[in-house]
C-alpha atoms as a PDB file:
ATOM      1  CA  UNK A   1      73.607 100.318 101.365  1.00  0.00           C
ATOM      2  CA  UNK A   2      73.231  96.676 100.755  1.00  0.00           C
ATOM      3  CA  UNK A   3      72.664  97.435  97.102  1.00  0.00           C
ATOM      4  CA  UNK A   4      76.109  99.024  97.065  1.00  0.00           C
ATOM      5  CA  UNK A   5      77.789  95.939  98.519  1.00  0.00           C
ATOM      6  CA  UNK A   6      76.432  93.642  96.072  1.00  0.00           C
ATOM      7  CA  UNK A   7      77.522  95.820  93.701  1.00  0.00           C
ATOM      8  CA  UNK A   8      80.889  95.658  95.165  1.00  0.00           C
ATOM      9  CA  UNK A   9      81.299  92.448  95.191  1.00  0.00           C
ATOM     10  CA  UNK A  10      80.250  91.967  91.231  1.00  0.00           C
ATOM     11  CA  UNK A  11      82.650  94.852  91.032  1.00  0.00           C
ATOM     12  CA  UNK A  12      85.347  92.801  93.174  1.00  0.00           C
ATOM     13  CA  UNK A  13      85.369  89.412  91.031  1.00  0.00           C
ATOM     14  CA  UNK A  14      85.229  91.096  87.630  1.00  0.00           C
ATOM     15  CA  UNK A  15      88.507  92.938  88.990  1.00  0.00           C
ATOM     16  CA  UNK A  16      90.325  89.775  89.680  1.00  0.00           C
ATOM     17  CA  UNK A  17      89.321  88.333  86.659  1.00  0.00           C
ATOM     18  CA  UNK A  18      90.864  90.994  84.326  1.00  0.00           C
ATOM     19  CA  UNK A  19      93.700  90.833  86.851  1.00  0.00           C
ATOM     20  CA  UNK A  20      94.311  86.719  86.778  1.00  0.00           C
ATOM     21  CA  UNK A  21      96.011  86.633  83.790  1.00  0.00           C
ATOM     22  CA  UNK A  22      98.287  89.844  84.287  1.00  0.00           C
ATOM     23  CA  UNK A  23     101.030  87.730  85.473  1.00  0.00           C
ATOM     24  CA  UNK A  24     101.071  84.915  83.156  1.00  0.00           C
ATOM     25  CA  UNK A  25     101.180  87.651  80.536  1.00  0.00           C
ATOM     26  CA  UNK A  26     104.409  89.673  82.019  1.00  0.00           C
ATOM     27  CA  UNK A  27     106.047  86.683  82.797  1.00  0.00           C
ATOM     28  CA  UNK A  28     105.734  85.340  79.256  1.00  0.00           C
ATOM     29  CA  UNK A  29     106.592  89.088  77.955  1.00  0.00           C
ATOM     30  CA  UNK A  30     109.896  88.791  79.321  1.00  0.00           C
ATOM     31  CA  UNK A  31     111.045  85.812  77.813  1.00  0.00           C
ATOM     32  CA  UNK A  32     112.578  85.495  74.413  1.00  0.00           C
ATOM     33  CA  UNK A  33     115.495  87.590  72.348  1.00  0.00           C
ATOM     34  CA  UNK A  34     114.840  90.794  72.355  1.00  0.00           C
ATOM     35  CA  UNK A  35     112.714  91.158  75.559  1.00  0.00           C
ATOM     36  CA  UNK A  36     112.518  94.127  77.625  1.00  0.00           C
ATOM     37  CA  UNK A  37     113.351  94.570  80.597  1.00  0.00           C
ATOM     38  CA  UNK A  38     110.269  94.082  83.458  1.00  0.00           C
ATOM     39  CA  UNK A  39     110.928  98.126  84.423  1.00  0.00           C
ATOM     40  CA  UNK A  40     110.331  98.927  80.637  1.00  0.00           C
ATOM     41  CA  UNK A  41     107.278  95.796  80.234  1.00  0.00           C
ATOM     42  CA  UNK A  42     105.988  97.770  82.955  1.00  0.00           C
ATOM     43  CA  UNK A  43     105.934 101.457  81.321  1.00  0.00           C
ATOM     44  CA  UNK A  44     103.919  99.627  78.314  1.00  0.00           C
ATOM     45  CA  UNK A  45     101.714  97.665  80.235  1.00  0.00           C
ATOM     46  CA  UNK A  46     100.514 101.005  82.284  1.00  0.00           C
ATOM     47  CA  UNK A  47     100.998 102.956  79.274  1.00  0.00           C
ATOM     48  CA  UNK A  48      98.491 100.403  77.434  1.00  0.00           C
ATOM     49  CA  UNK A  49      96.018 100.684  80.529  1.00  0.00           C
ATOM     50  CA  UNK A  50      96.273 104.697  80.180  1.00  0.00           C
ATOM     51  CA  UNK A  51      96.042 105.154  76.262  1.00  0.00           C
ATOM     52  CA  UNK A  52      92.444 102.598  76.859  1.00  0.00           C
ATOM     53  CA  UNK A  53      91.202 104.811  80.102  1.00  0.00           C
ATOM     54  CA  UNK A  54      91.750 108.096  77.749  1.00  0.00           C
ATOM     55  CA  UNK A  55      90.617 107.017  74.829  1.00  0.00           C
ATOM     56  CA  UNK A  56      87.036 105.528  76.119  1.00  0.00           C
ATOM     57  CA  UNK A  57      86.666 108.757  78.157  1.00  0.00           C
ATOM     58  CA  UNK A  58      87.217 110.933  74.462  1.00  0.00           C
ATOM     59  CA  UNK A  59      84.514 108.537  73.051  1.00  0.00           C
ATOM     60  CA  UNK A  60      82.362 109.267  76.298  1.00  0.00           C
ATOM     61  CA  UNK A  61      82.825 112.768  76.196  1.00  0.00           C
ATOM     62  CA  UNK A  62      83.855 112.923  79.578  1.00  0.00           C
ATOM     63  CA  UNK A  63      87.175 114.135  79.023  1.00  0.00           C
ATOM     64  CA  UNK A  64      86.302 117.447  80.997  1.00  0.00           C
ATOM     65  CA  UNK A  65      85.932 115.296  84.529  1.00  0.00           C
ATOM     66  CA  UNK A  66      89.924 115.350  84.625  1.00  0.00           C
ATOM     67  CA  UNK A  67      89.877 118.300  86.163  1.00  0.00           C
ATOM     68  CA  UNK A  68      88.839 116.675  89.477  1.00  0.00           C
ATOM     69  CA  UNK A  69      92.986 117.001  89.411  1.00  0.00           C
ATOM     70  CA  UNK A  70      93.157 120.349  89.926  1.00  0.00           C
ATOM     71  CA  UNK A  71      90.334 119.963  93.222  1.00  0.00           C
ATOM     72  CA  UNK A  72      92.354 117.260  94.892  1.00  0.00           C
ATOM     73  CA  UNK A  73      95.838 117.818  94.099  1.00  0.00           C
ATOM     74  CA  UNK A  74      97.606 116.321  97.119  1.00  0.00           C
ATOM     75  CA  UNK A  75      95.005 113.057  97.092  1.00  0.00           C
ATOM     76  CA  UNK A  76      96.055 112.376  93.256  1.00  0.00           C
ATOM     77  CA  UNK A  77      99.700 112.525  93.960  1.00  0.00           C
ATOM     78  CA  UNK A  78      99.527 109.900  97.024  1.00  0.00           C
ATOM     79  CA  UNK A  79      97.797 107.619  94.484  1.00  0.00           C
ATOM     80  CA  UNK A  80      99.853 108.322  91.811  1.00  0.00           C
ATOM     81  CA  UNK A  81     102.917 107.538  94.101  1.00  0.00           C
ATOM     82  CA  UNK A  82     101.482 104.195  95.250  1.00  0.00           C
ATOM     83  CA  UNK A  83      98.762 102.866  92.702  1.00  0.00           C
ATOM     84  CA  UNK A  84     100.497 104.586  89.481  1.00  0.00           C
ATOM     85  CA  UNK A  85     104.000 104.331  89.901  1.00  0.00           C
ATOM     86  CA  UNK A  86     105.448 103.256  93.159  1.00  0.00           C
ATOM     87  CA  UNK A  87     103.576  99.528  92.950  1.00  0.00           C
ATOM     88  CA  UNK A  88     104.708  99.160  89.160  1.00  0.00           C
ATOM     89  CA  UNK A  89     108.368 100.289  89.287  1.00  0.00           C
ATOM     90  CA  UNK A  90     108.606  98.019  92.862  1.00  0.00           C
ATOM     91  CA  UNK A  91     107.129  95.127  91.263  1.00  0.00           C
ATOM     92  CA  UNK A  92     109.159  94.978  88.124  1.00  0.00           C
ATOM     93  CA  UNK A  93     112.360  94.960  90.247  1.00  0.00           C
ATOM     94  CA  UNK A  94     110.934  92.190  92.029  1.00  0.00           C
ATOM     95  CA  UNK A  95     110.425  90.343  89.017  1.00  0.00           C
ATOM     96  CA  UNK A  96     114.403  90.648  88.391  1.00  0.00           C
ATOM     97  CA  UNK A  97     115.188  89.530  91.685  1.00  0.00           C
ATOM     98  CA  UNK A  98     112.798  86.556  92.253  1.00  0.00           C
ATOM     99  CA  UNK A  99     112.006  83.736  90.682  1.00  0.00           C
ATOM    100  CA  UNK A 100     108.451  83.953  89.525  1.00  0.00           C
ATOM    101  CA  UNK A 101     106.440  81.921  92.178  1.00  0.00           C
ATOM    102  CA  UNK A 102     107.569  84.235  95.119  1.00  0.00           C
ATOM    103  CA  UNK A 103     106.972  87.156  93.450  1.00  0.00           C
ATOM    104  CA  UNK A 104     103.518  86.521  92.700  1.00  0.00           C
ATOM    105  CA  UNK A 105     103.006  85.227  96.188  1.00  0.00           C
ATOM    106  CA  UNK A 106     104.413  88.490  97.525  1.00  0.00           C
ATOM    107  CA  UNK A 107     102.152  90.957  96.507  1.00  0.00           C
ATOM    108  CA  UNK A 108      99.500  88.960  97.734  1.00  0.00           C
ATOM    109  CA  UNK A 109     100.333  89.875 100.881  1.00  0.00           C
ATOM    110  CA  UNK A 110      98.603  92.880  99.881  1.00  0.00           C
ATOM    111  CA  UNK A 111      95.277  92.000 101.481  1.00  0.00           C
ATOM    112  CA  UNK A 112      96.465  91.774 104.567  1.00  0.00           C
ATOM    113  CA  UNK A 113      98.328  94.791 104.683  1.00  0.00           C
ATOM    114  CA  UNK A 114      94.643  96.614 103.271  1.00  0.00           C
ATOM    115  CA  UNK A 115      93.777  94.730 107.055  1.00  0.00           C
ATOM    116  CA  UNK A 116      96.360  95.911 108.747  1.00  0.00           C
ATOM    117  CA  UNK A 117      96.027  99.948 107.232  1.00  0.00           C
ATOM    118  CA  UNK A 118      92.564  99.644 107.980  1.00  0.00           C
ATOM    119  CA  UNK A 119      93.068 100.552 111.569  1.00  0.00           C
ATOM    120  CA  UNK A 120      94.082 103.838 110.587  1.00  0.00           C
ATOM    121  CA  UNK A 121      91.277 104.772 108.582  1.00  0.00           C
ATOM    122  CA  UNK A 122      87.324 104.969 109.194  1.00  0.00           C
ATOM    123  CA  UNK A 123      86.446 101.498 108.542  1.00  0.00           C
ATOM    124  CA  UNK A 124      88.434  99.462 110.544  1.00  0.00           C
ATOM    125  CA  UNK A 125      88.240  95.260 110.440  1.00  0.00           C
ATOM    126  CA  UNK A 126      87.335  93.479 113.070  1.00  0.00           C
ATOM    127  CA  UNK A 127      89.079  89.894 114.016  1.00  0.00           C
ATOM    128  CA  UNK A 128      87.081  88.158 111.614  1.00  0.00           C
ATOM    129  CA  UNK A 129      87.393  90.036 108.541  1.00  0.00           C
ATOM    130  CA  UNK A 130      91.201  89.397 109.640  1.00  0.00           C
ATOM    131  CA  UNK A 131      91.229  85.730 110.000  1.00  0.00           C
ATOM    132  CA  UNK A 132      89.501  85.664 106.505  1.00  0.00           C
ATOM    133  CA  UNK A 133      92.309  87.944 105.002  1.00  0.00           C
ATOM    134  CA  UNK A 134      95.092  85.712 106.881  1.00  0.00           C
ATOM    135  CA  UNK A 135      93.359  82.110 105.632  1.00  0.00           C
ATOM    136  CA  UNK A 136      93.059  83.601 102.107  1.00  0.00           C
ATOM    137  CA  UNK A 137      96.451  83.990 102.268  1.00  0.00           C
ATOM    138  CA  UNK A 138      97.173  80.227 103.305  1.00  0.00           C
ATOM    139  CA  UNK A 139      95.010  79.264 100.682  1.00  0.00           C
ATOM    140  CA  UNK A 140      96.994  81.435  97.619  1.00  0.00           C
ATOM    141  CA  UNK A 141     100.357  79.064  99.423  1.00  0.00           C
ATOM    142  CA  UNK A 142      98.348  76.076  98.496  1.00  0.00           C
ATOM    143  CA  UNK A 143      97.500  77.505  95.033  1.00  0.00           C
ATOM    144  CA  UNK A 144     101.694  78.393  94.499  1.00  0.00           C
ATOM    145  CA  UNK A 145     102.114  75.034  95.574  1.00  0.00           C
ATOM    146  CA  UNK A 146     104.463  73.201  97.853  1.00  0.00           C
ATOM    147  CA  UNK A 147     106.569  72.082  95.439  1.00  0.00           C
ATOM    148  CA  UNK A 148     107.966  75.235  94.001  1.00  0.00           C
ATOM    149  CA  UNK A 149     110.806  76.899  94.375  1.00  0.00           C
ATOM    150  CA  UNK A 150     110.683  79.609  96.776  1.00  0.00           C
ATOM    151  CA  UNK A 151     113.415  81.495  96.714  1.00  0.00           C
ATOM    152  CA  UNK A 152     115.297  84.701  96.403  1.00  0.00           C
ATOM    153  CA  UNK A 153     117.309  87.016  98.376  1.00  0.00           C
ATOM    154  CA  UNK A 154     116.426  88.991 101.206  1.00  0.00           C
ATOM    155  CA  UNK A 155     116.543  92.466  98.943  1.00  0.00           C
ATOM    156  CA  UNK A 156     114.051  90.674  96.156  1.00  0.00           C
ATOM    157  CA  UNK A 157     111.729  90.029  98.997  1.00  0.00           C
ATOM    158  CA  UNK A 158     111.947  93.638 100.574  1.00  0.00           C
ATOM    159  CA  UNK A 159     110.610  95.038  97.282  1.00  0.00           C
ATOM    160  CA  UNK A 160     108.052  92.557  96.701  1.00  0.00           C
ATOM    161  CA  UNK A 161     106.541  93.440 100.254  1.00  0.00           C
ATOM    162  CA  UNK A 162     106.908  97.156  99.413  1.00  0.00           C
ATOM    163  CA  UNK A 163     105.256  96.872  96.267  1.00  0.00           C
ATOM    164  CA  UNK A 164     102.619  95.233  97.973  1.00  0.00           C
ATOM    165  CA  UNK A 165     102.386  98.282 100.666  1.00  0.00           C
ATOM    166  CA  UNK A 166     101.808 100.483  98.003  1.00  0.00           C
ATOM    167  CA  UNK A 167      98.928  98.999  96.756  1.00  0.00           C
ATOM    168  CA  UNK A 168      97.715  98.491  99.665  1.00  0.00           C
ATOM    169  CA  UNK A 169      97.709 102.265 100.441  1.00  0.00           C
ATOM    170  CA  UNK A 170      96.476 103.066  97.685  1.00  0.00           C
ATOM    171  CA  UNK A 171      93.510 101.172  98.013  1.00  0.00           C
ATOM    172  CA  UNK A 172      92.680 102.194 101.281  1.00  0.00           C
ATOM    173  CA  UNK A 173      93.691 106.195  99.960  1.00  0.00           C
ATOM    174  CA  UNK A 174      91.281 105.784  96.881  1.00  0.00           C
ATOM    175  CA  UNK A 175      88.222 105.315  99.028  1.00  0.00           C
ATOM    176  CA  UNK A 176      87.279 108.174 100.120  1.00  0.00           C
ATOM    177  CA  UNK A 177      87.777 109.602  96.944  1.00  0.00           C
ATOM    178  CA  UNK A 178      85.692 107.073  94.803  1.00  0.00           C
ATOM    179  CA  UNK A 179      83.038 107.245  96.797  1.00  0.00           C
ATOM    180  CA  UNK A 180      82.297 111.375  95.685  1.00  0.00           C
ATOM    181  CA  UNK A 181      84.363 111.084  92.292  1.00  0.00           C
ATOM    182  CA  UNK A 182      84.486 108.920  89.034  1.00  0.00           C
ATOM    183  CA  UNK A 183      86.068 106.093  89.109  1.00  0.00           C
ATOM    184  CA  UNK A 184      86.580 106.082  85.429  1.00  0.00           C
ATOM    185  CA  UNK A 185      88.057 109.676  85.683  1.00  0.00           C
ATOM    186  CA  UNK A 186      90.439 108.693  88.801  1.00  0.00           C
ATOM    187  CA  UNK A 187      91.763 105.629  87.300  1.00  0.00           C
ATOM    188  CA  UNK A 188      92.920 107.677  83.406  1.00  0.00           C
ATOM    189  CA  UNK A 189      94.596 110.246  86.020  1.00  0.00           C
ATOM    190  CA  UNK A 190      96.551 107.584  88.240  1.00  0.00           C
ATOM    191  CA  UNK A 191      97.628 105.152  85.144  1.00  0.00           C
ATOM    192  CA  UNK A 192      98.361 108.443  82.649  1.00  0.00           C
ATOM    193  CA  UNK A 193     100.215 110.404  85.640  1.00  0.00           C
ATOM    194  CA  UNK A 194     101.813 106.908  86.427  1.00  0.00           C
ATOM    195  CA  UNK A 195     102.842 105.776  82.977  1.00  0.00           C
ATOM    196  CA  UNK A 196     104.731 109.587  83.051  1.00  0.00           C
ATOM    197  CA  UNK A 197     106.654 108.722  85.809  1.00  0.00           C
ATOM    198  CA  UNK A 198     107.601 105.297  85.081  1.00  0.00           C
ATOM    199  CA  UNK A 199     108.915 106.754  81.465  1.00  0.00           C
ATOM    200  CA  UNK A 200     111.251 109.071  83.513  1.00  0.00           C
ATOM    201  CA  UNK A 201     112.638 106.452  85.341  1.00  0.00           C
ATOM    202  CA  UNK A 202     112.921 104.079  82.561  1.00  0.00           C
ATOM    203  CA  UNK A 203     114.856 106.828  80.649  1.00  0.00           C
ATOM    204  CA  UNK A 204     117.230 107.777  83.953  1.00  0.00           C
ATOM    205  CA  UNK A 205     118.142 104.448  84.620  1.00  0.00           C
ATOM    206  CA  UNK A 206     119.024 104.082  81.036  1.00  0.00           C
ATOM    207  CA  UNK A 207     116.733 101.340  79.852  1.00  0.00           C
ATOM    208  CA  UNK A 208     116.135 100.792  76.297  1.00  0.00           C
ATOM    209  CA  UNK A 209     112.266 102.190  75.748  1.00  0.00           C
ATOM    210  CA  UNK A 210     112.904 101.642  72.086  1.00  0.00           C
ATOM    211  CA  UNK A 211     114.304  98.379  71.807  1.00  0.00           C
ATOM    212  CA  UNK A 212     111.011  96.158  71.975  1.00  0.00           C
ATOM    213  CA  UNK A 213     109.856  94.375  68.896  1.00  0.00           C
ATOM    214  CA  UNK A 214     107.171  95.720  67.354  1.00  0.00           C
ATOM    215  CA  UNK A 215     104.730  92.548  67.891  1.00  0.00           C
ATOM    216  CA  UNK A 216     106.209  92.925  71.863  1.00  0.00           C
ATOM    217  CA  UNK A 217     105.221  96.688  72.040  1.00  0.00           C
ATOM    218  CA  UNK A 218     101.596  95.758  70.777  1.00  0.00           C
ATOM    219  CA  UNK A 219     100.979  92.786  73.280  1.00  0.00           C
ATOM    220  CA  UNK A 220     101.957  94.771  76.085  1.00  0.00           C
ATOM    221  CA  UNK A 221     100.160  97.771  75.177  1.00  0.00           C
ATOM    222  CA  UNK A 222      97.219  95.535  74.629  1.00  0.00           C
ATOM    223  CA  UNK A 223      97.579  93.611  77.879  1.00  0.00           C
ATOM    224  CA  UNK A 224      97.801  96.474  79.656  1.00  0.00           C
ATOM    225  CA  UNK A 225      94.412  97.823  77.982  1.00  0.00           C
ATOM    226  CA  UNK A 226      92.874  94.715  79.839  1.00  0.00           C
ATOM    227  CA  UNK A 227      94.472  93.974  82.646  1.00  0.00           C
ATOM    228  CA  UNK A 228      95.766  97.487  84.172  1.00  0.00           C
ATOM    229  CA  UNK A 229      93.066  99.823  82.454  1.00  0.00           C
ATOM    230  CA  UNK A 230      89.979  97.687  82.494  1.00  0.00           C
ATOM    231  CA  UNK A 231      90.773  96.299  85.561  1.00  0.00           C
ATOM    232  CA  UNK A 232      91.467  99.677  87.391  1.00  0.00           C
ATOM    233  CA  UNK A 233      88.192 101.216  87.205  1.00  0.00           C
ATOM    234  CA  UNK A 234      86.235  98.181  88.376  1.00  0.00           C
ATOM    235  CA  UNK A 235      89.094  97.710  91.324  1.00  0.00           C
ATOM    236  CA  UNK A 236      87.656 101.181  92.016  1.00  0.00           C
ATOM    237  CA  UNK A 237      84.643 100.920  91.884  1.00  0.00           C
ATOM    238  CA  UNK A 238      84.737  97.746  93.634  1.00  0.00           C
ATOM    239  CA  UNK A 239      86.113 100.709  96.789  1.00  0.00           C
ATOM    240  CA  UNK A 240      83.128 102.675  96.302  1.00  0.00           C
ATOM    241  CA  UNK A 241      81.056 100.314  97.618  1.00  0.00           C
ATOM    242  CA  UNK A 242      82.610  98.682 100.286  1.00  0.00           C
ATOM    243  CA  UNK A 243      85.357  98.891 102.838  1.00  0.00           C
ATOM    244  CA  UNK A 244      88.836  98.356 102.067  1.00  0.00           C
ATOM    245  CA  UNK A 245      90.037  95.564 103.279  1.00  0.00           C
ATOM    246  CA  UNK A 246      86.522  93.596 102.972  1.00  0.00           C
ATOM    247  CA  UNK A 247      87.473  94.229  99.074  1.00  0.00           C
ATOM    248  CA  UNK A 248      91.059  93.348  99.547  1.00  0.00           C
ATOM    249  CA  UNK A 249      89.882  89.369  99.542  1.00  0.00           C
ATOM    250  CA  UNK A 250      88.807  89.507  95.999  1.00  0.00           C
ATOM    251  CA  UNK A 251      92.506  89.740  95.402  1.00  0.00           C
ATOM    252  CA  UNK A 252      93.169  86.610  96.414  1.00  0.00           C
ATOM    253  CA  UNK A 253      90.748  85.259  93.525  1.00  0.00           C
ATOM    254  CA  UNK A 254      92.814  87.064  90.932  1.00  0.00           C
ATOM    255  CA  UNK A 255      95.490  84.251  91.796  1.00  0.00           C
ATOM    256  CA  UNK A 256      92.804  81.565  91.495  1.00  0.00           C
ATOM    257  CA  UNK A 257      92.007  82.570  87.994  1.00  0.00           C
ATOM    258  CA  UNK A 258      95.617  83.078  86.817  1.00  0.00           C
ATOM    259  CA  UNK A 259      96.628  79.574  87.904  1.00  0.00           C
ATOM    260  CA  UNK A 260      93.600  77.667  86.337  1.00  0.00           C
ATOM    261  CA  UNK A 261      94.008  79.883  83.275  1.00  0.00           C
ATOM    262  CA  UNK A 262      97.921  79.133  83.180  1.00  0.00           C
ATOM    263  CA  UNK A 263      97.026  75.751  83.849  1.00  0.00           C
ATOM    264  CA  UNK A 264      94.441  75.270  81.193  1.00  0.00           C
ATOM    265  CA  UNK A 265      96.417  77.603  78.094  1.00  0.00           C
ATOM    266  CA  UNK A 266     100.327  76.975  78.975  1.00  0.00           C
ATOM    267  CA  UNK A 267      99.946  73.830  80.099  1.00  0.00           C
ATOM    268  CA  UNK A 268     101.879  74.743  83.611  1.00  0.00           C
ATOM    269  CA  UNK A 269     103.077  72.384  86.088  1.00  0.00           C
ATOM    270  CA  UNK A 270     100.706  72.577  89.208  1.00  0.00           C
ATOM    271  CA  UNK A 271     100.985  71.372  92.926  1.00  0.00           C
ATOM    272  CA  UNK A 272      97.907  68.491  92.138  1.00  0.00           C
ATOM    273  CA  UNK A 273      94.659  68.810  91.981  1.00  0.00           C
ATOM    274  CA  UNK A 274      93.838  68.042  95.464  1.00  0.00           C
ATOM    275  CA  UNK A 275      96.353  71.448  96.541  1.00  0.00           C
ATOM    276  CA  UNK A 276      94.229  73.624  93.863  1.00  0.00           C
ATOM    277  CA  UNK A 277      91.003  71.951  95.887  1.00  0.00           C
ATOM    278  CA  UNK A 278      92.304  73.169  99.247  1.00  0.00           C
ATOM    279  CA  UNK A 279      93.495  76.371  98.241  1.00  0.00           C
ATOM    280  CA  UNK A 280      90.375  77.277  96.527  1.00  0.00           C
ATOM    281  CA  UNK A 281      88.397  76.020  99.118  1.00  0.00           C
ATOM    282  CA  UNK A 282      90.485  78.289 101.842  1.00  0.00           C
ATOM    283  CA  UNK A 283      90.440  81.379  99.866  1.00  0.00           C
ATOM    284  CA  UNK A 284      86.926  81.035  99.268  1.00  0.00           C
ATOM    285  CA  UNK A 285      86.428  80.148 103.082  1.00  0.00           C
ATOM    286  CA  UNK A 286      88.820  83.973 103.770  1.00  0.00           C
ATOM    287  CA  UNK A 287      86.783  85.615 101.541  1.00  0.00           C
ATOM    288  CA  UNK A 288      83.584  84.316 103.340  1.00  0.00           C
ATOM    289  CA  UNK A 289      85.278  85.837 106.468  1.00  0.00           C
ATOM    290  CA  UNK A 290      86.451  89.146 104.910  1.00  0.00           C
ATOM    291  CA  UNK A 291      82.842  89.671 103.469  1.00  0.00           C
ATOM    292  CA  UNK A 292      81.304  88.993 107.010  1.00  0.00           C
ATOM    293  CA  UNK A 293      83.820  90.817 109.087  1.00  0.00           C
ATOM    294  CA  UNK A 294      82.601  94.158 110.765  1.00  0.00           C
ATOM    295  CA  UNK A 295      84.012  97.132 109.640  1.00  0.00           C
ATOM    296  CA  UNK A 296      83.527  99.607 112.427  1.00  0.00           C
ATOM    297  CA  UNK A 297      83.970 103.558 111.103  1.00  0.00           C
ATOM    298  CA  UNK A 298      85.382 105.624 113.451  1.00  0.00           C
ATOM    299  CA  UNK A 299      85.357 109.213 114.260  1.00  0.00           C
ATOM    300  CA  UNK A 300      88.854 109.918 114.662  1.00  0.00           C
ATOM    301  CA  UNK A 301      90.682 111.774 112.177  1.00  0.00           C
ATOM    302  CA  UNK A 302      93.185 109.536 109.292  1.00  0.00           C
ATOM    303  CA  UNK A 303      95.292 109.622 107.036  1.00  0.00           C
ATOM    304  CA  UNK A 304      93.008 109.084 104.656  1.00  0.00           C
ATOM    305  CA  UNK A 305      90.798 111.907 106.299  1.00  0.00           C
ATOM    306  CA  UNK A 306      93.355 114.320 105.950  1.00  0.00           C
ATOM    307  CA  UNK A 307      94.244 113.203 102.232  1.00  0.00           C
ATOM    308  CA  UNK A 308      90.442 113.700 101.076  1.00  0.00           C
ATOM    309  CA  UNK A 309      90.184 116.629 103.066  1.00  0.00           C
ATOM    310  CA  UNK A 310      93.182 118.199 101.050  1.00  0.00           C
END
């Protein structure tokens, strides 16, 4: 058991480490003549993740563990909805509405709705694996810095926490199912199945999937290799060996990275030194708390229960 928590956690930081830079990269994908729109970035960024997933799986030979589909139907499609599709398409139109700072900041709220779903599954937290969640949060506020602007309109802000929601469900729903199935396998299904439905959507609202320079198309595609199909395995993987929201804190790193990498290769303005100090320091103090929390598991049947045992 302890081996499979250390695991986790190895599992945890490499996560937010292919994740730091995902934001950086979409925000500088949008700008320039030419640019796509964030709903159509975001096809090609999942599509990118789902061609890499696929294609290491062909190499593998372990193409024929797909069919792990057709045995848990009903699970796939919740984390299709929420992991594949719903988080991408909501965070995209969050990018339109808000100015870049506050829609980073908002799906970092995802940890602590991991916390908050985790009362309806097996493993719930206790109060300290809370307080960490909540004082990782202060910390990422820090790390956006004081100094930014902040704003955006009340509809922006709606889809940013949704999109957060979602992959917070999602994490939470994948649990169960990582623990008994391939991570590898579940994360091709979720981005391929994903990337599907964000093309439909893309084409119905009438955005141009074919106007995106050819140098555009391959950075996304390749960004998305690394930083939606790298990363989702190891964010899974990262479930199968530990509870939810005890995971949910190596989110909050992801931020961490992004900033000192933004910081160090585009030369960003940042809050100061001594706000990147405190907010490290406080996300590394809330993920101190998340990782010590008690997660108690509970006999009562979940949502989650009833997902697996679909």
């Amino acid at each position: 058991m302890q081996g499979a928590r250390k695991s986790a956690y190895f599992f945890g930081v490499l996560a937010a480490l292919l994740w730091g830079p995902q934001f950086m990269l979409f925000r500088r994908l949008l700008k320039g003549k030419g640019a796509p729109t964030a709903p159509v970035l975001a096809f090609y960024f999942v599509f990118g993740g789902a061609v890499a997933l696929l294609l290491v799986m062909f190499l593998l030979g372990r193409l024929p563990e797909l069919r792990i589909f057709n045995r848990r139907e009903t699970h796939f499609l919740v984390l299709v909805a929420t992991g594949g599709y719903g988080f991408w398409i909501l965070r995209s139109l969050t990018m339109d509405a808000l100015d870049f700072s506050t829609a980073r900041l908002l799906f970092l709220t995802a940890p602590l709705a991991i916390g908050a779903l985790s009362a309806f599954s097996r493993e719930k937290a206790d109060g300290r694996a809370l307080f960490g969640l909540a004082l990782g949060f202060v910390g990422c506020i820090l790390l956006v810095g004081p100094g930014r602007q902040m704003a955006g309109g009340l509809r922006g802000a709606l889809l940013g926490l949704a999109a957060a929601g979602c992959w917070a469900l999602f994490s939470v729903s994948a649990r169960p199912l990582v623990r008994s199935e391939s991570a590898l396998a579940v994360a091709a299904l979720v981005t391929a199945l994903g990337a599907l439905c964000l093309l439909v959507t893309c084409l119905s609202m009438g955005e141009g999937i074919i106007r995106i320079g050819p140098r555009q198309l391959m950075l996304a595609c390749l960004a998305g290799a690394v930083t939606v199909g790298f990363m989702m395995p190891v964010w899974l993987r990262c479930l199968a060996g530990a509870p939810a929201a005890l995971a949910g804190g190596f989110w909050y790193l992801g931020l961490l990275f992004g900033v000192l990498l933004a910081c160090r290769i585009e030369g960003e303005p940042h809050p100061g030194a001594l706000w990147i100090l405190g907010g490290a320091t406080l996300i590394l103090l809330g993920l101190y708390g998340a990782l010590s929390g008690r997660y108690k598991r509970r006999r009562g049947v979940s949502m989650s229960d009833i997902i697996r045992d679909t």
